[in-house]
Protein backbone atom coordinates (compact mmCIF):
# COMPACT_ATOMS: atom_id res chain seq x y z
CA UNK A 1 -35.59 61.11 -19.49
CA UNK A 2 -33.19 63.86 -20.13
CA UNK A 3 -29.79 63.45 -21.92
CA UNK A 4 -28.05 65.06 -18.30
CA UNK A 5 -30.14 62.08 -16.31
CA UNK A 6 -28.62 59.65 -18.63
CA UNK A 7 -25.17 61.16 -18.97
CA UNK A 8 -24.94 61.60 -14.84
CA UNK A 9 -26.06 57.54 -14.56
CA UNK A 10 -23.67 56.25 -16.80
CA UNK A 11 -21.07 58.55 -15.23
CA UNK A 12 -21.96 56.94 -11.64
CA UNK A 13 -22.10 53.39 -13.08
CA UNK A 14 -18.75 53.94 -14.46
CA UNK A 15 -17.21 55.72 -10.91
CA UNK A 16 -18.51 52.80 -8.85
CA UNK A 17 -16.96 50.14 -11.18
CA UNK A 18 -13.80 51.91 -11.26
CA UNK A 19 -14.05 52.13 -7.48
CA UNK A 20 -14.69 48.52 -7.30
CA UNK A 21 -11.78 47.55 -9.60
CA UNK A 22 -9.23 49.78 -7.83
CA UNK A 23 -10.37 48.11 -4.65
CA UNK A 24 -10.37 44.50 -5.20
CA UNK A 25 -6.81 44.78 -7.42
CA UNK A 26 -5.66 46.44 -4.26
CA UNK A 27 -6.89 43.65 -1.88
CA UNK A 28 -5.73 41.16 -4.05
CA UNK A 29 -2.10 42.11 -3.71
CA UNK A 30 -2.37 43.08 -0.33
CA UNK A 31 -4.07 39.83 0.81
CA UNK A 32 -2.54 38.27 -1.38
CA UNK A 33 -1.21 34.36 0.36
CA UNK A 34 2.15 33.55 -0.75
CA UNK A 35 2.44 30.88 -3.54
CA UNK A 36 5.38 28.01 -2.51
CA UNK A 37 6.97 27.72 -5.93
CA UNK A 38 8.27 24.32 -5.14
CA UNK A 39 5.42 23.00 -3.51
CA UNK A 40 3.39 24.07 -6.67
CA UNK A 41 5.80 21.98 -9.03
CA UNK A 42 6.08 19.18 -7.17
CA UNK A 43 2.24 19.17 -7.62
CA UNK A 44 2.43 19.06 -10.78
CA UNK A 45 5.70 16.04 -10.53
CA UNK A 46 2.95 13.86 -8.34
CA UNK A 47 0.95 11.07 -10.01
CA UNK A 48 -2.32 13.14 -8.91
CA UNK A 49 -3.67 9.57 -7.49
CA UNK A 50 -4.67 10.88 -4.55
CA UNK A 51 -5.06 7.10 -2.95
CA UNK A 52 -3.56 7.86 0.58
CA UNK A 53 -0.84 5.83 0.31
CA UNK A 54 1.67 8.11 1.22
CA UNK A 55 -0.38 8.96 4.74
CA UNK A 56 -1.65 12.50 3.55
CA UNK A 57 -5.15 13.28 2.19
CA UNK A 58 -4.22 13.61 -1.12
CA UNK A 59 -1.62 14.75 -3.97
CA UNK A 60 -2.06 18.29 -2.97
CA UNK A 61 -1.01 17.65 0.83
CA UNK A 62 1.94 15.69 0.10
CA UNK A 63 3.50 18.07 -2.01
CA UNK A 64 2.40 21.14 0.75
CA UNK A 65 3.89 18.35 3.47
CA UNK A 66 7.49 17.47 1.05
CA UNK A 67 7.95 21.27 0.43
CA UNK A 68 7.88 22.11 4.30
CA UNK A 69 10.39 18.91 5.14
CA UNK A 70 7.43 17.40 6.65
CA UNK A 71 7.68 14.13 4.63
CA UNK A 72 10.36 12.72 2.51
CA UNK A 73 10.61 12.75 -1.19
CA UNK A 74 10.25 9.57 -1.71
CA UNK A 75 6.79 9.31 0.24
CA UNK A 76 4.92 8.72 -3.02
CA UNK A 77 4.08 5.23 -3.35
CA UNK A 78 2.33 4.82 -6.72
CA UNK A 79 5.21 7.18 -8.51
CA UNK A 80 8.13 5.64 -6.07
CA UNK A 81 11.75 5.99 -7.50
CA UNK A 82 11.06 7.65 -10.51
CA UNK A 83 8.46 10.72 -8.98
CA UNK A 84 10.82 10.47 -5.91
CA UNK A 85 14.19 11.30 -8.27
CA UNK A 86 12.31 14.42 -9.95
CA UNK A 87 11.22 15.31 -6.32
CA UNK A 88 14.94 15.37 -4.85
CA UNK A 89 15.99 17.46 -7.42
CA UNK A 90 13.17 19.88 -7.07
CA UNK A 91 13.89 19.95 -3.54
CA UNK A 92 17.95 20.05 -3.85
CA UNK A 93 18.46 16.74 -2.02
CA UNK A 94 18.82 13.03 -3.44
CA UNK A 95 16.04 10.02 -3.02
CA UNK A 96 18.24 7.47 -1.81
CA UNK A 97 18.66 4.01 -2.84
CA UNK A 98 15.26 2.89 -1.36
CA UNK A 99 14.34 -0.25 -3.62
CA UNK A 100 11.13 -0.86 -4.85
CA UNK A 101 8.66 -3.12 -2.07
CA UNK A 102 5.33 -4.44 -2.75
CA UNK A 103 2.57 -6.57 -0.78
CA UNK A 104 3.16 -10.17 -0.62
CA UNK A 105 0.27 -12.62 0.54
CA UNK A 106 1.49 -14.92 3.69
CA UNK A 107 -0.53 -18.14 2.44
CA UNK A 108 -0.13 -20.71 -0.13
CA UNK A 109 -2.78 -23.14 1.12
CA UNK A 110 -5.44 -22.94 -1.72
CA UNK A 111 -8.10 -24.88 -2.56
CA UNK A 112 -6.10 -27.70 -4.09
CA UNK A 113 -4.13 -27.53 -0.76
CA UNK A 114 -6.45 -27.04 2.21
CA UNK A 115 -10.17 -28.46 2.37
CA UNK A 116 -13.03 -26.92 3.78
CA UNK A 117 -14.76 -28.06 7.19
CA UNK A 118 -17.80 -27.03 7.07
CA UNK A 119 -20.57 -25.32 4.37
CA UNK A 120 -20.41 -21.41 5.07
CA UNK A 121 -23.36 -19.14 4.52
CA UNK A 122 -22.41 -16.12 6.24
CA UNK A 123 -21.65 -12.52 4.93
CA UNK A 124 -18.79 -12.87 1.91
CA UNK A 125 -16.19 -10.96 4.13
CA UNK A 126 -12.93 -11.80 5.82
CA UNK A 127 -13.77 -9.28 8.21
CA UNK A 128 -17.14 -11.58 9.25
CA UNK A 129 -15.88 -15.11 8.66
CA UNK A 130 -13.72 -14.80 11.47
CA UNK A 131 -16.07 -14.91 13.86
CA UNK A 132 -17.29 -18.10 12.56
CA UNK A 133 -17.16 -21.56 14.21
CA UNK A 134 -12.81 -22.02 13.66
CA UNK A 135 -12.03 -18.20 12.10
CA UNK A 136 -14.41 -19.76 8.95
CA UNK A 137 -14.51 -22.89 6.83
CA UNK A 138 -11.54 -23.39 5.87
CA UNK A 139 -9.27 -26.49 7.33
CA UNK A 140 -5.92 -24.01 8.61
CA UNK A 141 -7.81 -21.17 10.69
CA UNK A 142 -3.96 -19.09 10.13
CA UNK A 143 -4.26 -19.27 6.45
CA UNK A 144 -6.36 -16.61 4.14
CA UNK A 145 -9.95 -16.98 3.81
CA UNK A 146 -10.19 -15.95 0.59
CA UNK A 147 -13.44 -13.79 0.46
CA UNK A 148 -11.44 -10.54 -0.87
CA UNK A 149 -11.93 -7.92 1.74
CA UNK A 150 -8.19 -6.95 0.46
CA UNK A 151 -9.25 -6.61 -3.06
CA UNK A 152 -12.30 -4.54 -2.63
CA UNK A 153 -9.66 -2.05 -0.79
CA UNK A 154 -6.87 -1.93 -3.65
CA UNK A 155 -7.71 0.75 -5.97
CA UNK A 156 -4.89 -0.15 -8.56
CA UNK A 157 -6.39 -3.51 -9.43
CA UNK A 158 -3.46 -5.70 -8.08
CA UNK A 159 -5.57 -8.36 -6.37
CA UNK A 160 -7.39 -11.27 -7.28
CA UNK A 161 -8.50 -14.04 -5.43
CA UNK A 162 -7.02 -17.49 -7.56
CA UNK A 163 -7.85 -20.69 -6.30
CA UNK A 164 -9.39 -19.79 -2.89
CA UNK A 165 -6.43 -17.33 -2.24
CA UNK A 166 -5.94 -13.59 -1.80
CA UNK A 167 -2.99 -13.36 -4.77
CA UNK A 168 -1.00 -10.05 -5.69
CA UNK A 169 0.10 -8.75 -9.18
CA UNK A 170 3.54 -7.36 -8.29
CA UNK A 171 3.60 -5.08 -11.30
CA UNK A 172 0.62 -3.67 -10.27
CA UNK A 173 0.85 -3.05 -7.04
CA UNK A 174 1.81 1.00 -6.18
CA UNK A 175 2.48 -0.63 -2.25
CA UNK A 176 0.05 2.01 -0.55
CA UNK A 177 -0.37 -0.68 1.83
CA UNK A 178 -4.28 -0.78 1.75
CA UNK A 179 -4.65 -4.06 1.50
CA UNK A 180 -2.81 -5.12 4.28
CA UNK A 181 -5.06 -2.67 6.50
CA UNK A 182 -7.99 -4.80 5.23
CA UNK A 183 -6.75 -8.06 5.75
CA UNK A 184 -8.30 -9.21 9.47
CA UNK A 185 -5.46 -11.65 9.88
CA UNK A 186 -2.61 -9.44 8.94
CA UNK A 187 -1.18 -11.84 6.37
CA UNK A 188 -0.59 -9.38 3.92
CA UNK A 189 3.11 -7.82 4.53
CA UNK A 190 5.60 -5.65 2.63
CA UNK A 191 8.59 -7.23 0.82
CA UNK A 192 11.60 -6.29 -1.81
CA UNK A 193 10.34 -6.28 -5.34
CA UNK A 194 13.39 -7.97 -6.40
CA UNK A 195 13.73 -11.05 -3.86
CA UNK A 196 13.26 -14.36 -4.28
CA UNK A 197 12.17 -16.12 -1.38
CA UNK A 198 9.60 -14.90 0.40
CA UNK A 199 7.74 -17.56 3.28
CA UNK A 200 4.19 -18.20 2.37
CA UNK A 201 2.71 -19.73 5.93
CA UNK A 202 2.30 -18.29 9.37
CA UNK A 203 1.16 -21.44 11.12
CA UNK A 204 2.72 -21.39 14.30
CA UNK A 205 1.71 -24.94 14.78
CA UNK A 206 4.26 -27.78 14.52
CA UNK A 207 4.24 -31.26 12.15
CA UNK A 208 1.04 -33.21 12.15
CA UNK A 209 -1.39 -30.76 13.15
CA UNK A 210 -0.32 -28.61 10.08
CA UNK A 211 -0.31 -31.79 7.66
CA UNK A 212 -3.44 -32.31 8.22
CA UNK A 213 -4.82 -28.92 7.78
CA UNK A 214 -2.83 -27.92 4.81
CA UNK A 215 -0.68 -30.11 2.49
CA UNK A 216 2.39 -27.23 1.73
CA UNK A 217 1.93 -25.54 5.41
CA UNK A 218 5.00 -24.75 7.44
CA UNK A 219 5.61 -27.79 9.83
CA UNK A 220 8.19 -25.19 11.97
CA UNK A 221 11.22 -27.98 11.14
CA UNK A 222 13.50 -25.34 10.58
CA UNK A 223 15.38 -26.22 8.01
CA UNK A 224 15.18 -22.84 6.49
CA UNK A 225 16.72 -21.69 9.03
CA UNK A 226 19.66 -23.57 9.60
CA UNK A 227 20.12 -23.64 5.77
CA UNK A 228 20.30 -19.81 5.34
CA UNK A 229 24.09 -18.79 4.99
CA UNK A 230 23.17 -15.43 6.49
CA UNK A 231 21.49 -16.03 9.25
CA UNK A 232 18.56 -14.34 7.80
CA UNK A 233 15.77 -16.73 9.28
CA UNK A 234 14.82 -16.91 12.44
CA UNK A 235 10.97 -18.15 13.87
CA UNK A 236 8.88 -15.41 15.18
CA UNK A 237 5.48 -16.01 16.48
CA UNK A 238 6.02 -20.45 15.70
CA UNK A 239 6.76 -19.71 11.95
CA UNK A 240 9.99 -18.39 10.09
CA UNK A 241 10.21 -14.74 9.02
CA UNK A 242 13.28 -13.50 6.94
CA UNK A 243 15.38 -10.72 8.33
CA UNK A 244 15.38 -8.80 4.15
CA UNK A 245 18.38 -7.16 5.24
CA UNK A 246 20.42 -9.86 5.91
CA UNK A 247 19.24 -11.97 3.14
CA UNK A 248 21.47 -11.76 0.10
CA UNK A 249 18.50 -13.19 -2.66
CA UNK A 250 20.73 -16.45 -2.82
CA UNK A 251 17.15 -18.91 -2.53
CA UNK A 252 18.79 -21.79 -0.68
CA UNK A 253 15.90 -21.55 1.73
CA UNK A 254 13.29 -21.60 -1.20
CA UNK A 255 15.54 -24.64 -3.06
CA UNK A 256 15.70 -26.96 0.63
CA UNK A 257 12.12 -26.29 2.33
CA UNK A 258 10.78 -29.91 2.07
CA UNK A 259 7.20 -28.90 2.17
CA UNK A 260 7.93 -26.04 -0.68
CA UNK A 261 5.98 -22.90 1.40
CA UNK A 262 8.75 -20.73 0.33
CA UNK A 263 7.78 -18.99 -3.12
């Protein structure tokens, strides 16, 4: 092979990658999709949990989502107040005074407080057992049936099952709310962090059918709610529910409920 043969090759090589480089920094700049500046640091503000919580796919959605005023900065549920503050000020707007709300368990009737009717041997799932004979074995068919369907769906590691019962680690919990979507008898709900009183029994039964089902169950006597100052208690459903908003954290309901369901 001649030195010319050589020479005109590497020449050629050389004009086509030149060609090529001209023409993809070209495209790059002229297809070029516009970066969000904001949306890219509140990326990097987010927890990078990616657990859903918040109602978007991920980290990366939320922040695309908060960016576009599609969601509010304090949608993060694992960072909450903090991620939310640094979020606001990203975003040139303030978080509120939202306070911090976890999940709370609607049952107190454990083991030591309920009995069992009957010997199960059916799948190990809330989801199943309530097609047994009575919504399961257990002597209150309101109360929680303790086979964990809502721990298997926290990813944060803030439930346990203790003494028979579905029971929540408030520090843990991020509130993303899974657990509640698992529980088959929706006795998981959202409450204040920093209350004191929340009702643990949705038995809309009344006295003796409820004392002999569960020793602590709500007997629907009321006194809760004609002991509340604020007016905060009313019965929903046959069982008492506190109005959060009204309630002012004083615990006179928790201190006068003879059959001590309020924890």
């Amino acid at each position: 092979m001649s030195a010319s043969t050589i020479l005109a090759a590497t020449l050629m090589v050389g004009g086509v990658g030149l060609f090529v480089g001209i023409f993809l920094s070209f495209a790059s700049k002229a297809f070029a999709v516009p970066v969000d500046e904001k949306e890219q640091e509140i990326v990097e503000v987010l927890p990078g949990a990616n657990c859903g919580g918040c109602g978007f796919s991920g980290c990366a959605a939320l922040a695309a989502a908060i960016s576009q005023g599609k969601a509010p900065v304090n949608a993060c549920v694992v960072g909450q107040k903090p991620v939310a503050d640094k979020i606001a000020a990203i975003m040139g707007t303030t978080s509120g005074d939202d306070q911090r709300k976890v999940a709370f368990v609607r049952c107190v009737g454990d083991c030591e407080k309920t009995t069992d009717n009957y010997i199960y041997t059916g799948p190990k799932s809330c989801a199943s057992v309530k097609f047994a004979p009575g919504g399961g074995p257990k002597s209150c068919r309101f109360g929680c049936t303790g086979f964990g369907d809502c721990v298997q769906a926290c990813e944060f590691g803030a439930l346990s099952i203790q003494r028979g019962i579905a029971h929540v680690d408030e520090e843990a919990c991020v509130d993303c709310k899974k657990c509640m979507a698992a529980c088959p008898k929706g006795l998981i709900v959202e409450v204040p962090y920093n209350y004191v009183s929340h009702i643990g029994c949705v038995n809309p039964e009344k006295g003796k059918p409820v004392m002999n089902n569960c020793s602590i169950g709500c007997i629907s006597c009321q006194k809760c709610v004609r002991t509340c100052p604020q007016q905060a208690i009313t019965m929903v459903g046959g069982f008492p529910v506190i109005d959060y908003a009204k309630c002012t954290n004083c615990g006179a309901c928790k201190e006068d409920c003879p059959r001590h369901c309020i924890v």
